[in-house]
C-alpha atoms as a PDB file:
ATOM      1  CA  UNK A   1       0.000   0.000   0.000  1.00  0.00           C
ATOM      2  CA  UNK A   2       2.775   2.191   1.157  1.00  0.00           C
ATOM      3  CA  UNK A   3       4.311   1.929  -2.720  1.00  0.00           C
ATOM      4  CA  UNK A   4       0.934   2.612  -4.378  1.00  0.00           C
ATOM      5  CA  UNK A   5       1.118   5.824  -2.429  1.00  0.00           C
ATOM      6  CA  UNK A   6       4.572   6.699  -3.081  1.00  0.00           C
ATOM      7  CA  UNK A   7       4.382   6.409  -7.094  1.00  0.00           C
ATOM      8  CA  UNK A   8       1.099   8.335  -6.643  1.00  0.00           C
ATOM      9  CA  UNK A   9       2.860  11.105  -5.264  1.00  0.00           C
ATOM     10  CA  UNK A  10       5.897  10.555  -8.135  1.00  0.00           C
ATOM     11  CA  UNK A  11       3.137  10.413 -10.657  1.00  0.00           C
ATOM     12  CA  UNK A  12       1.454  13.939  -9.523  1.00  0.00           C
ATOM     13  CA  UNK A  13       4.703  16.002  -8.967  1.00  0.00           C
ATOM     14  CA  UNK A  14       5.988  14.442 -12.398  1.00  0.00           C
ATOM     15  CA  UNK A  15       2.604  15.521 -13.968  1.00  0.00           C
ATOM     16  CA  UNK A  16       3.382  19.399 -12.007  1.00  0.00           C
ATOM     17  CA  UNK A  17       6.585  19.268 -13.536  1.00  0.00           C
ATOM     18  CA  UNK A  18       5.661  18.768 -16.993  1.00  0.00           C
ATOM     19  CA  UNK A  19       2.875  21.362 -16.968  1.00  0.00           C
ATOM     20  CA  UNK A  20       5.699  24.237 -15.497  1.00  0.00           C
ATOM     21  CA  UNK A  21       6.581  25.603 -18.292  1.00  0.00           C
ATOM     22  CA  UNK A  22       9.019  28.526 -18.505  1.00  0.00           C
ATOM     23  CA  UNK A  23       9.155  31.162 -21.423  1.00  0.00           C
ATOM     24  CA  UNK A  24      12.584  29.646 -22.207  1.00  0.00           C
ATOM     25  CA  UNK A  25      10.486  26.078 -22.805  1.00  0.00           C
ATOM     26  CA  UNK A  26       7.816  27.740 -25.009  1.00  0.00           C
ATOM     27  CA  UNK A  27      10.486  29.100 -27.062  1.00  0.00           C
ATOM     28  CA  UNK A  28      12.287  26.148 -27.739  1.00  0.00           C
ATOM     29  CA  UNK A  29       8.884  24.085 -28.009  1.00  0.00           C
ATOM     30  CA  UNK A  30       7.793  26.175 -30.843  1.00  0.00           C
ATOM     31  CA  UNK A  31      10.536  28.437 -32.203  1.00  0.00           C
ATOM     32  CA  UNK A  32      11.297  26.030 -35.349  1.00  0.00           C
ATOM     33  CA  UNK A  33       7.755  25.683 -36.367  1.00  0.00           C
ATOM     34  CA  UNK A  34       5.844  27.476 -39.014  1.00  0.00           C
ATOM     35  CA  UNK A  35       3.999  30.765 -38.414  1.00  0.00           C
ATOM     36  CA  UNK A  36       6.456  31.564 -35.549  1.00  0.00           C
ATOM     37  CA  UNK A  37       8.741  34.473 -34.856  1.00  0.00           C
ATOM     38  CA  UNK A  38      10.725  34.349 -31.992  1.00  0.00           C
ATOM     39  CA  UNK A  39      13.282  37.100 -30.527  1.00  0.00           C
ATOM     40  CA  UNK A  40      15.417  37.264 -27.687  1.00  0.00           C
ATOM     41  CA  UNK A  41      17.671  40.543 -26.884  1.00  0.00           C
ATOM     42  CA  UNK A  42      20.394  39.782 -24.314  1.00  0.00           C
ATOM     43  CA  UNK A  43      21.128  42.041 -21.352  1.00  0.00           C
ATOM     44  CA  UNK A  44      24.619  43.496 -23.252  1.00  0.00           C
ATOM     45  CA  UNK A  45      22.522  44.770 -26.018  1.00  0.00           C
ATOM     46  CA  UNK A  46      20.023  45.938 -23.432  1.00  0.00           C
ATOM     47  CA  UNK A  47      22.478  47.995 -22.004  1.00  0.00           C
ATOM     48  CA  UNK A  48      23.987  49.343 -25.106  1.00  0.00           C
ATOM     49  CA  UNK A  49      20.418  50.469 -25.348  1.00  0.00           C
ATOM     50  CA  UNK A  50      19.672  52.162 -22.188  1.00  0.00           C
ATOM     51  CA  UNK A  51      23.039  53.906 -22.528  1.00  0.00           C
ATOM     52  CA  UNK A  52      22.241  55.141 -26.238  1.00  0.00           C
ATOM     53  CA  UNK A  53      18.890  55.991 -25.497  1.00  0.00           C
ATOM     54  CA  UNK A  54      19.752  57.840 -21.951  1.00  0.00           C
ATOM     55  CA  UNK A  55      16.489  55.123 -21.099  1.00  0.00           C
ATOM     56  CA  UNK A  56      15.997  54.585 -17.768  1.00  0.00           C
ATOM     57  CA  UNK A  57      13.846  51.589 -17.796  1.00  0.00           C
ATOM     58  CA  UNK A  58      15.963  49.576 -20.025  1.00  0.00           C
ATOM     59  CA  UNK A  59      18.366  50.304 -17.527  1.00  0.00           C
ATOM     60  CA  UNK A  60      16.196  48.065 -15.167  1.00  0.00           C
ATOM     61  CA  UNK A  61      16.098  45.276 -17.307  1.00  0.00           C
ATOM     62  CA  UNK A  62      18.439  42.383 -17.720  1.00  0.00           C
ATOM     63  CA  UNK A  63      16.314  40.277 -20.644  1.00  0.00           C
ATOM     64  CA  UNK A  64      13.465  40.549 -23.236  1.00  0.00           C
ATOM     65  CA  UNK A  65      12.221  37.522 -25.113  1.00  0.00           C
ATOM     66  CA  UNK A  66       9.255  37.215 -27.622  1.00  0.00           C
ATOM     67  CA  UNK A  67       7.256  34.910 -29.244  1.00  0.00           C
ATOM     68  CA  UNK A  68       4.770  35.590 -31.584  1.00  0.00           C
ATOM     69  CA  UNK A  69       2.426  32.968 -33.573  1.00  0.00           C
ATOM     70  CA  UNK A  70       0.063  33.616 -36.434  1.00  0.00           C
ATOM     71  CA  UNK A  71      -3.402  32.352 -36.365  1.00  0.00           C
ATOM     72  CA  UNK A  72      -3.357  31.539 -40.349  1.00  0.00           C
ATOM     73  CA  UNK A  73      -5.739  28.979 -41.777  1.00  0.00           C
ATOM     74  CA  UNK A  74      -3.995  25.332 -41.166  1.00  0.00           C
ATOM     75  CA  UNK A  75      -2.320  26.431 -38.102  1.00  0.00           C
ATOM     76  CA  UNK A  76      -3.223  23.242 -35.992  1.00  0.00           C
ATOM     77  CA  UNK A  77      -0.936  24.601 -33.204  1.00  0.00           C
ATOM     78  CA  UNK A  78      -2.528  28.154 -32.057  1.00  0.00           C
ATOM     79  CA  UNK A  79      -4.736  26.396 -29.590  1.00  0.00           C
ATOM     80  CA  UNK A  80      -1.588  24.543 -28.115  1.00  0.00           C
ATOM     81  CA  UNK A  81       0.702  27.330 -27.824  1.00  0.00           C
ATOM     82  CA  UNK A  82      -2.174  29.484 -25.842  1.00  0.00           C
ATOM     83  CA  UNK A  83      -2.672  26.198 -23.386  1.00  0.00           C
ATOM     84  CA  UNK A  84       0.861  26.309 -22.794  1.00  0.00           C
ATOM     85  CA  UNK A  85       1.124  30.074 -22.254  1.00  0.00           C
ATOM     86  CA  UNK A  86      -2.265  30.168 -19.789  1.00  0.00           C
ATOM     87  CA  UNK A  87      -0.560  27.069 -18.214  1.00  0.00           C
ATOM     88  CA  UNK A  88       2.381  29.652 -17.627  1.00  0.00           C
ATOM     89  CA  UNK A  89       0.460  32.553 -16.921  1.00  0.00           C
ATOM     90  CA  UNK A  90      -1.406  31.104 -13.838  1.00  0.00           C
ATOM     91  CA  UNK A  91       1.583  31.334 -11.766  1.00  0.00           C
ATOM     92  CA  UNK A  92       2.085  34.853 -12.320  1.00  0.00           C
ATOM     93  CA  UNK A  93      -0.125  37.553 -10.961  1.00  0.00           C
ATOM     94  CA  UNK A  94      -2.394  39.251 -13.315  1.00  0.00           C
ATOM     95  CA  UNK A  95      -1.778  43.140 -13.089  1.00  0.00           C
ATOM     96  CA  UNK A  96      -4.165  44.065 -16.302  1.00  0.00           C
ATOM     97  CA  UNK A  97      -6.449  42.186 -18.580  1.00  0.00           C
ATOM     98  CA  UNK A  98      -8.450  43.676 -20.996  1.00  0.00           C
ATOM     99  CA  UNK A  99     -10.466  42.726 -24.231  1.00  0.00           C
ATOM    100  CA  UNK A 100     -12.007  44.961 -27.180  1.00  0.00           C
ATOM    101  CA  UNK A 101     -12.931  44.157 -30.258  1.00  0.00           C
ATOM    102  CA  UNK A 102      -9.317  44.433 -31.272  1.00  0.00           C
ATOM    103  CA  UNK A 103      -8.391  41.493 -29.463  1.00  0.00           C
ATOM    104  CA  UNK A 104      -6.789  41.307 -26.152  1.00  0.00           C
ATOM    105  CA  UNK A 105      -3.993  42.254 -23.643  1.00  0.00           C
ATOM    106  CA  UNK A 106      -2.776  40.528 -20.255  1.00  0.00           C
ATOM    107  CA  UNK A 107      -0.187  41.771 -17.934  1.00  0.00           C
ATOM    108  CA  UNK A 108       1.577  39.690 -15.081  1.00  0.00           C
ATOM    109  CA  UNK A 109       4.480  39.539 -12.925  1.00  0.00           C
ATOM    110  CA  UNK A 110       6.056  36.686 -11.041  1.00  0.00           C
ATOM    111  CA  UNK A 111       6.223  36.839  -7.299  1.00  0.00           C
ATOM    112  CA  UNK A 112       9.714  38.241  -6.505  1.00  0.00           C
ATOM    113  CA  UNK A 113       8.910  40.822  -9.065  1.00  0.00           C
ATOM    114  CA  UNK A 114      11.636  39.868 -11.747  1.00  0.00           C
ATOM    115  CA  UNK A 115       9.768  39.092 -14.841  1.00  0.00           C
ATOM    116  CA  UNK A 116       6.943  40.875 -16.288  1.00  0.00           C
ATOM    117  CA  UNK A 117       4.791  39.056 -18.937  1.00  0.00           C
ATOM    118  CA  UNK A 118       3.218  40.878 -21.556  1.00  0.00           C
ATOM    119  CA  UNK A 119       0.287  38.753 -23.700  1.00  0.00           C
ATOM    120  CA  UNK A 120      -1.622  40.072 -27.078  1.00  0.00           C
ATOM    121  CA  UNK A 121      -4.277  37.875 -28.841  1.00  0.00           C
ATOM    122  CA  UNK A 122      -6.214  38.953 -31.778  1.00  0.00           C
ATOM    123  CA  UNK A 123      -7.826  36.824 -34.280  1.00  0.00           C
ATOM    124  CA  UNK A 124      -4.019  37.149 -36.391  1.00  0.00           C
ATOM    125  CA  UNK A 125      -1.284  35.825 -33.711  1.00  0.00           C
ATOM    126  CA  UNK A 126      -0.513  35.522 -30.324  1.00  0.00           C
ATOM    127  CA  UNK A 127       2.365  37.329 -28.536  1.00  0.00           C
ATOM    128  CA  UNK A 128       3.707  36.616 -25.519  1.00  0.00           C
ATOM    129  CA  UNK A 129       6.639  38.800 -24.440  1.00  0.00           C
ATOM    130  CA  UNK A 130       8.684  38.441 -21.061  1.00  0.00           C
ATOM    131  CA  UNK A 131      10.662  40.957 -19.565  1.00  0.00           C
ATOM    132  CA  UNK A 132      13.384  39.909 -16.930  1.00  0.00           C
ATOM    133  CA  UNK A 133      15.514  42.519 -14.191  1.00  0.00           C
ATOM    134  CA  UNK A 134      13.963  45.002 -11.762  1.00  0.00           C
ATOM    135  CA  UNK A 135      10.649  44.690 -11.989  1.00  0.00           C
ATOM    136  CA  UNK A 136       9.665  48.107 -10.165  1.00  0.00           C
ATOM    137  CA  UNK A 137       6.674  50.206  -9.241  1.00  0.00           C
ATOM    138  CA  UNK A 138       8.279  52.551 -12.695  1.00  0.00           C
ATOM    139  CA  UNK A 139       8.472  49.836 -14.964  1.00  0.00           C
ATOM    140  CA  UNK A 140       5.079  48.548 -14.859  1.00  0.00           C
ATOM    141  CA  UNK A 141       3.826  52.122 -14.536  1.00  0.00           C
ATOM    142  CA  UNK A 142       5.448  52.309 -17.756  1.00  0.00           C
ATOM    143  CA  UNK A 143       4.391  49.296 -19.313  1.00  0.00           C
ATOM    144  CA  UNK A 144       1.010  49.758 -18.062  1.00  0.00           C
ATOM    145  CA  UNK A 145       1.190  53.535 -19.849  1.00  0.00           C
ATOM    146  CA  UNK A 146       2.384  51.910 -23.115  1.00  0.00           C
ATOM    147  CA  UNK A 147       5.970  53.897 -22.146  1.00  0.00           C
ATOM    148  CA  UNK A 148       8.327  51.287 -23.049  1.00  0.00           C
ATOM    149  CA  UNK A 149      10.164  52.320 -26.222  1.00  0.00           C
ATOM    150  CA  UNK A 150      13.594  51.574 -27.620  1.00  0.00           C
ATOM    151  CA  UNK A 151      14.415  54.160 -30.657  1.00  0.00           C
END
């Protein structure tokens, strides 16, 4: 009995680990298919930024990755990719959500505030962009103003 309980347990964390998905794991999951654009700017460039742009908020960041994924006819995979991100999403809390006939817009950040996630449906693609470093009261003020810019 004492097994059967013990491989339960194995069974359930195994099943929690396979649903944690990270926005390093969507990336790789769907970066080579078709209808996918992926981007990834590393914290040197970042910096080269901030100093070029005399940017304040770039200043605060140390990573910004995007995926994007067009809803095109024959795209089996849109439904997928939006499991996987909601899967993601739920362990983040939601700052903004909002829906118009455009489509729609979700903001979140993790618990120790270092990673911002930034989500846009609309009936052409879904984009999920994550934003890693200090994830301050002015950088989601900014985000949250549409502020974030790099020239």
């Amino acid at each position: 009995m004492k097994k059967k309980w013990i491989l339960v347990l194995l069974l359930a964390f195994g099943c929690l680990c396979a649903s944690a998905q990270s926005m390093e794991d969507i990336m790789q999951k769907y970066r080579s298919g078709q209808y996918v654009e992926t981007m990834s700017v590393s914290s040197t460039v970042i910096k080269e930024l901030a100093e070029r742009d005399d940017n304040d908020i770039l200043r605060r960041l140390t990573a910004i990755k995007l995926i994007s994924m067009r809803c095109s006819a024959g795209n089996e995979r849109i439904s997928e990719i939006s499991d996987d991100i909601s899967s993601m999403m739920s362990r983040y809390e939601e700052l903004l959500s909002f829906s118009s006939l455009e489509g729609e817009v979700t903001i979140c950040v993790n618990a120790n505030n270092s990673e911002v996630l930034l989500l846009t449906k609309d009936d052409e693609e879904v984009t999920l962009m994550c934003m890693r470093g200090i994830i301050d009261n002015v950088v989601i003020e900014a985000l949250l103003n549409n502020e974030i810019s790099i020239k």
